[in-house]
N, C-alpha and C. Protein backbone atom coordinates (compact mmCIF):
# COMPACT_ATOMS: atom_id res chain seq x y z
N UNK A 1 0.83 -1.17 0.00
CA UNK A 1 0.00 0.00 0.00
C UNK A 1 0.88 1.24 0.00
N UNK A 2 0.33 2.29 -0.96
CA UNK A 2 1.12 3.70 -1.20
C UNK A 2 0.40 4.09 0.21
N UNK A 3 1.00 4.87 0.47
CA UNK A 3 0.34 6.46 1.16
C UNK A 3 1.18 7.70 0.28
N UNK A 4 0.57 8.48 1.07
CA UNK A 4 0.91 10.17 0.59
C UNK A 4 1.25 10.83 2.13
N UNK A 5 2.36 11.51 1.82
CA UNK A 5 2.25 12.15 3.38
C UNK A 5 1.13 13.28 3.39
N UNK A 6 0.51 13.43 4.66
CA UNK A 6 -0.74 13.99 4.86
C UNK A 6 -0.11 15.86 5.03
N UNK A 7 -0.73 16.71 4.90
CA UNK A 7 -0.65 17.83 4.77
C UNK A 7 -0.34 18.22 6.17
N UNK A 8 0.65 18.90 6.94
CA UNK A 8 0.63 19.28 7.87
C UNK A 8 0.68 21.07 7.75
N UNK A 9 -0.51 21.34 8.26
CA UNK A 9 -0.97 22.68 7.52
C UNK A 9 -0.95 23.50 9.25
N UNK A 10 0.01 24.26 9.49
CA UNK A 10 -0.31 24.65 10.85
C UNK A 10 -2.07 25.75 10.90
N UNK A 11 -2.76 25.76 11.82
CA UNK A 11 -3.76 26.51 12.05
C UNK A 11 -3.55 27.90 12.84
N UNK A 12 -3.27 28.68 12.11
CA UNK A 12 -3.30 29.79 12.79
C UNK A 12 -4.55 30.80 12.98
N UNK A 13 -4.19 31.78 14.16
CA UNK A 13 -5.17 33.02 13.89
C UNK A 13 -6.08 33.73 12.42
N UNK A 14 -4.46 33.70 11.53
CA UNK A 14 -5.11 34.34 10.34
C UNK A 14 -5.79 33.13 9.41
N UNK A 15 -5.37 31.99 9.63
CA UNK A 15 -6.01 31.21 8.75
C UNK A 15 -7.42 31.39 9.12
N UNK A 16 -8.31 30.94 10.23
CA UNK A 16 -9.08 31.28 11.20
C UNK A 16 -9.91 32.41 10.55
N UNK A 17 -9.35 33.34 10.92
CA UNK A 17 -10.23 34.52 10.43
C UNK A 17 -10.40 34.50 8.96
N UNK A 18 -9.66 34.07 8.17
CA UNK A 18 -9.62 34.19 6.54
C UNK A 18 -10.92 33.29 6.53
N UNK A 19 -11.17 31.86 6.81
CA UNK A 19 -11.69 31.17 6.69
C UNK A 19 -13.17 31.94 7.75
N UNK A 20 -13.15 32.19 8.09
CA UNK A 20 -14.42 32.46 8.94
C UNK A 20 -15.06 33.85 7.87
N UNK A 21 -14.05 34.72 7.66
CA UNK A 21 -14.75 35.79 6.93
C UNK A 21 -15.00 35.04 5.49
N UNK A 22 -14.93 33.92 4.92
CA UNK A 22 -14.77 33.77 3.64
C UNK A 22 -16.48 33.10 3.85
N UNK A 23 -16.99 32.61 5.12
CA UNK A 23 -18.01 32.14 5.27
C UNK A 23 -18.77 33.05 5.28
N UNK A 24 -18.62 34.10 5.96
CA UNK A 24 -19.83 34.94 6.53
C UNK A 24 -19.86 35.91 5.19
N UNK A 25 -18.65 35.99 4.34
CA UNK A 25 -18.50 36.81 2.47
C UNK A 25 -19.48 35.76 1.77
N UNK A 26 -19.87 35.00 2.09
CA UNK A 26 -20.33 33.57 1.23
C UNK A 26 -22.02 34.29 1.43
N UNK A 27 -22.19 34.34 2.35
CA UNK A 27 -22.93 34.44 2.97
C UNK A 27 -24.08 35.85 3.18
N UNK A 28 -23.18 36.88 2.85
CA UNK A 28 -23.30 38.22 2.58
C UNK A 28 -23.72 38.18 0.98
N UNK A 29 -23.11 37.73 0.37
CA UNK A 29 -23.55 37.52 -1.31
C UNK A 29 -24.62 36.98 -1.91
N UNK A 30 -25.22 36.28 -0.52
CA UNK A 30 -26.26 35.44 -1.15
C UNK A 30 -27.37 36.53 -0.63
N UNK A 31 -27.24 37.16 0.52
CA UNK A 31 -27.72 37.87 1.16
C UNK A 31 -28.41 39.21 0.47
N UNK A 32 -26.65 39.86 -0.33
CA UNK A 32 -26.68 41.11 -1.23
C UNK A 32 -27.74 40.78 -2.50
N UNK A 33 -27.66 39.90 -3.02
CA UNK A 33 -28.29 39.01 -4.36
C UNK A 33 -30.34 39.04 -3.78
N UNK A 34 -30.59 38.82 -2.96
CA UNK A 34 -31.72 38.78 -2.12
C UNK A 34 -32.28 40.10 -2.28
N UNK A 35 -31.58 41.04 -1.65
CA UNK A 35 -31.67 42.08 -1.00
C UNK A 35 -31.99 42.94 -2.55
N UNK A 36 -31.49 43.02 -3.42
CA UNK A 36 -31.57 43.36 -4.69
C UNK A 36 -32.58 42.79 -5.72
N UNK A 37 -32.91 41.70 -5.38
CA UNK A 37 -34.37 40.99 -6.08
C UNK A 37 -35.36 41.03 -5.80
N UNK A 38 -35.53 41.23 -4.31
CA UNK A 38 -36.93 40.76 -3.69
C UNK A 38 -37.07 42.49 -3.01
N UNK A 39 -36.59 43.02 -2.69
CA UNK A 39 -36.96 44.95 -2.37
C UNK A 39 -37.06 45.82 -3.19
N UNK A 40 -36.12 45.32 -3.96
CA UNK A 40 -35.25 46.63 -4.90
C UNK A 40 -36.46 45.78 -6.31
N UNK A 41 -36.24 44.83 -6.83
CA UNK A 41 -36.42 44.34 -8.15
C UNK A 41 -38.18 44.31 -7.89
N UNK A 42 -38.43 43.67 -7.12
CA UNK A 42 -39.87 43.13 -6.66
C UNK A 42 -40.33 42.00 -6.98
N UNK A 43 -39.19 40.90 -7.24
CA UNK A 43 -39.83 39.80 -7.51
C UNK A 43 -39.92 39.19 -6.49
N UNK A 44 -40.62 38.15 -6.62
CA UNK A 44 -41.32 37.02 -5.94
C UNK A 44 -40.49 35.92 -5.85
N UNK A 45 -40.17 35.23 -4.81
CA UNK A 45 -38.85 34.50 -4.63
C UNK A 45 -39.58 33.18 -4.10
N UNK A 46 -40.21 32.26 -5.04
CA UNK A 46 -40.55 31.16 -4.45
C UNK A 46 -39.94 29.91 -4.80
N UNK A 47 -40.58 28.59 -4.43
CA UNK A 47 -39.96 27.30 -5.02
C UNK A 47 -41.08 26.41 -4.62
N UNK A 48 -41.11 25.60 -5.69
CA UNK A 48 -42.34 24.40 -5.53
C UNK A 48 -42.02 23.34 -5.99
N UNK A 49 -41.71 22.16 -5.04
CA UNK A 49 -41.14 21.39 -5.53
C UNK A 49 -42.36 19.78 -5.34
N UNK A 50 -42.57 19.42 -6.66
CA UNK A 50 -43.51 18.29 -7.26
C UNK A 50 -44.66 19.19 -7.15
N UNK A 51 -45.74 18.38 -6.60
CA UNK A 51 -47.09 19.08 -6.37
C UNK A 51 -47.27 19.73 -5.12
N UNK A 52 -46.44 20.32 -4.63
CA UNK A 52 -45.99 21.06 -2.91
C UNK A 52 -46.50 22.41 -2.85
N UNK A 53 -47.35 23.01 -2.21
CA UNK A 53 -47.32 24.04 -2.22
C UNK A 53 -45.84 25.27 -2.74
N UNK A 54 -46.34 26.10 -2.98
CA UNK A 54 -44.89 27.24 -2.90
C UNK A 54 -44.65 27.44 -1.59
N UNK A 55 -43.38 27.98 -1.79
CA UNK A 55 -43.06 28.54 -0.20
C UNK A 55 -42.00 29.29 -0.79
N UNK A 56 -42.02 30.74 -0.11
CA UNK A 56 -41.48 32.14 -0.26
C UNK A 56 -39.86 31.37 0.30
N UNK A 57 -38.72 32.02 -0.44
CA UNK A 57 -37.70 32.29 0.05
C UNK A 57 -37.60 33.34 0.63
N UNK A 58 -37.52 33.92 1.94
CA UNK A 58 -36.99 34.78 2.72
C UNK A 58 -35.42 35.30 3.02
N UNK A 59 -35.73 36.19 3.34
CA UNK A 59 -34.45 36.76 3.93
C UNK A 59 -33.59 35.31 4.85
N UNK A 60 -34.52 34.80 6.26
CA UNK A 60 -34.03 34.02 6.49
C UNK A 60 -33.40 32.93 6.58
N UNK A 61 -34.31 32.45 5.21
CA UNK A 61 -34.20 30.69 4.49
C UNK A 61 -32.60 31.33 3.90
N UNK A 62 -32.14 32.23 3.22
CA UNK A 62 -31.01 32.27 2.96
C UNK A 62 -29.87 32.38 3.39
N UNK A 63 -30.15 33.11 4.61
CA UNK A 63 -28.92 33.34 5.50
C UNK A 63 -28.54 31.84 5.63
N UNK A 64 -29.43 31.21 6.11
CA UNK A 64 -29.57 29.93 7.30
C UNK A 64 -29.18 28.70 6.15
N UNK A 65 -29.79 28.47 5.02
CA UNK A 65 -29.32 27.58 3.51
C UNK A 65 -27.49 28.43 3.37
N UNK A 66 -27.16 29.41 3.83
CA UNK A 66 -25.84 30.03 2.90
C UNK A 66 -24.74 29.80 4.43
N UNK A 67 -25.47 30.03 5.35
CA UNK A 67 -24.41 29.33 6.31
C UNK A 67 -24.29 27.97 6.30
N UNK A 68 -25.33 27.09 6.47
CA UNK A 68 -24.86 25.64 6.06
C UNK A 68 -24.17 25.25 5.32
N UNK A 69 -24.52 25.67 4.14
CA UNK A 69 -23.89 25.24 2.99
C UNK A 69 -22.43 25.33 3.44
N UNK A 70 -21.77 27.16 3.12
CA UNK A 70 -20.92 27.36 3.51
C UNK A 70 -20.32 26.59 4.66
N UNK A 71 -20.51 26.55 5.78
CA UNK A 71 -20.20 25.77 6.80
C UNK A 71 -19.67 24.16 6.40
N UNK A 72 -20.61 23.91 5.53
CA UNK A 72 -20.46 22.43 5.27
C UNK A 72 -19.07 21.99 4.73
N UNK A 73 -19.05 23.45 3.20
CA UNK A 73 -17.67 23.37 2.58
C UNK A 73 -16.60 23.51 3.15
N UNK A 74 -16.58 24.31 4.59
CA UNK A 74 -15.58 24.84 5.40
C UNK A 74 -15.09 23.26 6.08
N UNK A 75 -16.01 22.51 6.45
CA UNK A 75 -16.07 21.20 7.25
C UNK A 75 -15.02 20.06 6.45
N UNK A 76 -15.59 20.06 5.08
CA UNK A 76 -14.86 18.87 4.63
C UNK A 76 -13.77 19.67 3.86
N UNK A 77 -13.13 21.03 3.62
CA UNK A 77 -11.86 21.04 3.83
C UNK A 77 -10.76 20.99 4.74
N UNK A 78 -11.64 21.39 6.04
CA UNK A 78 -10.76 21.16 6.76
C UNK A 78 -10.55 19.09 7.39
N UNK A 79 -11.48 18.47 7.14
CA UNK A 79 -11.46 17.02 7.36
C UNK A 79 -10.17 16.82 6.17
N UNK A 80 -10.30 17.39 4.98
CA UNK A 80 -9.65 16.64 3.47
C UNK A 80 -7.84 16.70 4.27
N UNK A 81 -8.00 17.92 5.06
CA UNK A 81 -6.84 18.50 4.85
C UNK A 81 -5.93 17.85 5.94
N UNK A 82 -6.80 17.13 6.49
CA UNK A 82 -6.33 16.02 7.56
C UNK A 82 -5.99 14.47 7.29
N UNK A 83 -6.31 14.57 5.68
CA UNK A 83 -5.83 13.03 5.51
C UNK A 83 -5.21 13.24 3.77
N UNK A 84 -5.41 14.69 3.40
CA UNK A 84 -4.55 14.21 2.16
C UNK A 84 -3.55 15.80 2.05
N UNK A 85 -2.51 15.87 1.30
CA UNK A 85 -1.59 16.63 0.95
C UNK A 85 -2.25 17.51 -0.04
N UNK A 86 -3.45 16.84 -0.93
CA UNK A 86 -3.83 17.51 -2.27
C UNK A 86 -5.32 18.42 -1.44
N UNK A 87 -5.05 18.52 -0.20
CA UNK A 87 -6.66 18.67 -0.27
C UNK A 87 -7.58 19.65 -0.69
N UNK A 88 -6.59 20.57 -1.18
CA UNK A 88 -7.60 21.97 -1.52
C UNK A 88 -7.89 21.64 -2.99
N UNK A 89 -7.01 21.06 -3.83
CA UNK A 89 -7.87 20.44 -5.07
C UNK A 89 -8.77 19.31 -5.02
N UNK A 90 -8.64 18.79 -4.17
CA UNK A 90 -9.89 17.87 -3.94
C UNK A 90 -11.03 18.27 -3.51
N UNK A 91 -10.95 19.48 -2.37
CA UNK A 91 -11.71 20.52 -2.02
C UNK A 91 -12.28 21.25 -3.33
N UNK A 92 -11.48 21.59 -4.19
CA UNK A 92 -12.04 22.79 -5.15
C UNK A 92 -13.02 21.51 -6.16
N UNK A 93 -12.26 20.62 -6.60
CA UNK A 93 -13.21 20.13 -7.34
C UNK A 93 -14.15 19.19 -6.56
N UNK A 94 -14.74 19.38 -5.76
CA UNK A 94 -15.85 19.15 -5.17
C UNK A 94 -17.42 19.92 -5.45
N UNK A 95 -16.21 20.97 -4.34
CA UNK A 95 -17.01 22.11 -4.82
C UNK A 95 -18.26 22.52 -6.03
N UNK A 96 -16.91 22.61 -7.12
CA UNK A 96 -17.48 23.22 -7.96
C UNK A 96 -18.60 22.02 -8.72
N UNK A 97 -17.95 20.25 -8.32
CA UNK A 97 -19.48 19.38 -8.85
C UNK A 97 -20.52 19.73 -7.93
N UNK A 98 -20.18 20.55 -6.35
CA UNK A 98 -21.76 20.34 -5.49
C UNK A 98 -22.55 21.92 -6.63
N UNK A 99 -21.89 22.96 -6.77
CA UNK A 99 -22.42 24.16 -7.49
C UNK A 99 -23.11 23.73 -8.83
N UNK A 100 -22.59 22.96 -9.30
CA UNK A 100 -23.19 22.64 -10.45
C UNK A 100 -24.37 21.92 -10.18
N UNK A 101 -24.53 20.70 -9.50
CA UNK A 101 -25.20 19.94 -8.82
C UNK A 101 -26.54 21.28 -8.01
N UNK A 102 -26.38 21.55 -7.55
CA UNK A 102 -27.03 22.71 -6.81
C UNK A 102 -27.47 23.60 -7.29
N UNK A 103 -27.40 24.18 -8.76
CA UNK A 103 -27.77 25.07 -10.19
C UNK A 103 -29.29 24.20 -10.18
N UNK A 104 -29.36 22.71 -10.04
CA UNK A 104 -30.31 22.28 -10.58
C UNK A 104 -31.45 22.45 -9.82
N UNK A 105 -31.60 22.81 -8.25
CA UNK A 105 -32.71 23.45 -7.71
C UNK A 105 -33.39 24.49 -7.94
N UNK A 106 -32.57 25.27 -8.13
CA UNK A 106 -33.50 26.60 -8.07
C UNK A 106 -34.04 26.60 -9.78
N UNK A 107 -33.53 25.44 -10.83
CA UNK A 107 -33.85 25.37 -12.37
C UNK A 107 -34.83 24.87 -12.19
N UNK A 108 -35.01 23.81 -11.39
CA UNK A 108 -36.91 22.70 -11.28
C UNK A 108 -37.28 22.96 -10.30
N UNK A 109 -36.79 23.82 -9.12
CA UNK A 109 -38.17 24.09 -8.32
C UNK A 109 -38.66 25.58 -8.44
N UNK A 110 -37.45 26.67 -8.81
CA UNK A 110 -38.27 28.08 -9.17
C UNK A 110 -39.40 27.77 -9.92
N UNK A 111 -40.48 29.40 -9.33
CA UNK A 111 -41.79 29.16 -9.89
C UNK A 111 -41.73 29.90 -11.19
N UNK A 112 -40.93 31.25 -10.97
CA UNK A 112 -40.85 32.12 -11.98
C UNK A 112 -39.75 31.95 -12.73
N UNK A 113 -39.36 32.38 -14.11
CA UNK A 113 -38.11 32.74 -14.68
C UNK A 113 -37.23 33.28 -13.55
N UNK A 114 -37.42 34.60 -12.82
CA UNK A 114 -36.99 35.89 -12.13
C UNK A 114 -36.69 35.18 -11.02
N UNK A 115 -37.39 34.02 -10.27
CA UNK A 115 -36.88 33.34 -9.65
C UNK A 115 -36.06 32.87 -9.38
N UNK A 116 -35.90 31.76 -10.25
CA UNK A 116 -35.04 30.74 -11.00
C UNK A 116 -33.55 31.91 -10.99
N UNK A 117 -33.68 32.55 -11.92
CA UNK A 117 -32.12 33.19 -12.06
C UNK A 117 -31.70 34.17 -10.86
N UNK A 118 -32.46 34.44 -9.87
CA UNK A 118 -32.14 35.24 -8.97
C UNK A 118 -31.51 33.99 -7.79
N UNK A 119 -32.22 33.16 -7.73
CA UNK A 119 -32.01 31.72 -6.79
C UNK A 119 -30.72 30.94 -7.17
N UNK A 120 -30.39 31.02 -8.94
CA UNK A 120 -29.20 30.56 -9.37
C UNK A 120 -27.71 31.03 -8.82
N UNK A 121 -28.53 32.61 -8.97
CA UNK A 121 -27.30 33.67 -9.01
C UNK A 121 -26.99 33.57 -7.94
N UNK A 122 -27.88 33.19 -6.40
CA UNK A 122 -27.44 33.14 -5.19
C UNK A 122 -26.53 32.02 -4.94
N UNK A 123 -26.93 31.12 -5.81
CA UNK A 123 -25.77 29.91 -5.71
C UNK A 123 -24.51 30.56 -6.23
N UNK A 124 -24.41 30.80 -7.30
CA UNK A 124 -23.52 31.26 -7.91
C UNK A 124 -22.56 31.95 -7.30
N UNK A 125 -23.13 33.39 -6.36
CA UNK A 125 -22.50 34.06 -5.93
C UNK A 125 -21.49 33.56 -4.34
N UNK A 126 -22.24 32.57 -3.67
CA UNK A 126 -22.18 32.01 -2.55
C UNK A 126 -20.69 31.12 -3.23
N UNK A 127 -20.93 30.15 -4.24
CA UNK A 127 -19.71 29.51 -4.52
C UNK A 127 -18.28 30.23 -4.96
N UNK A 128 -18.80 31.08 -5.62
CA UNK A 128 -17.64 32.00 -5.74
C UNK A 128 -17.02 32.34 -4.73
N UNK A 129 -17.80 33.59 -3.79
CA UNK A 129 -16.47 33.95 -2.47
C UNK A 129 -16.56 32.82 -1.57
N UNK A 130 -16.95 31.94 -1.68
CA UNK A 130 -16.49 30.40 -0.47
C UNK A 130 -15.43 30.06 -1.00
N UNK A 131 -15.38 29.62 -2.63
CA UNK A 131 -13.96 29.15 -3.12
C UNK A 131 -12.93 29.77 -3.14
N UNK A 132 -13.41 31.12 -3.65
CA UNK A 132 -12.16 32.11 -3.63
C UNK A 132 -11.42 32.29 -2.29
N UNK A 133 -12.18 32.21 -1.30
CA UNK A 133 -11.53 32.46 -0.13
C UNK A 133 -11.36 31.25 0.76
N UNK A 134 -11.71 30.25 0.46
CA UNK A 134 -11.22 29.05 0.78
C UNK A 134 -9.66 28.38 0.88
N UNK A 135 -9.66 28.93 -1.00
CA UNK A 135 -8.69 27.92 -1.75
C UNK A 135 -7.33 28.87 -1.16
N UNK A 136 -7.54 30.19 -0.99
CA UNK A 136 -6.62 30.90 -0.49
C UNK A 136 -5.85 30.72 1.34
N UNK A 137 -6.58 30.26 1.80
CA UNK A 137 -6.49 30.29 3.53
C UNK A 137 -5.75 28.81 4.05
């Protein structure tokens, strides 16, 4: 059996904060994206998924969906980074299959067009500063 020596990545303060602000930037974007569709634009931010009633995306459903998420990605880089040397490319291309993977909600359950691409864009925007500031820390 190969091994790989495992990444010994010290944890510091600034890593810490890089990584914590890259969550709560993740998080803010999905937030900003919201804040610009549903006040400013006036659309209607729902999702209906099979024969389910709609149910409004809120302010809150996003915070609370954009910290998990985020959180989640934060979780299994730092697990990757505990058993492999490569882990931030294993990390990144994860990632970017869960974003793609995750494009496909807001495509079949938005009710509206305006929906749909405002709900995308929140993915969109969320994967961006998570990775960007991930892959960096």
């Amino acid at each position: 059996m190969v091994t790989s020596p495992v990444a010994n990545i010290p944890v510091t303060a600034n890593v810490i904060r890089s990584r914590a602000l890259g969550v709560l930037g993740a998080t803010l974007a999905a937030v900003a994206v919201w804040a610009v569709a549903v006040p400013v634009l006036g659309f209607h931010l729902a999702i209906r998924f099979g024969n389910a009633d709609a149910q409004n995306v809120g302010i809150g459903l996003v915070v609370v969906a954009s910290l998990i998420g985020s959180s989640a990605g934060l979780g299994l880089l730092v697990a990757l980074e505990k058993v492999s040397s490569r882990a931030t490319t294993i990390w990144t291309a994860v990632s970017l299959t869960a974003l793609v993977i995750s494009l496909s909600f807001p495509l079949v359950a938005g009710t509206t067009i305006s929906a749909k691409a405002s709900l995308a864009l929140m993915h969109v925007a969320v994967a961006t500063i998570l990775i960007a500031t991930l892959r960096r820390s």
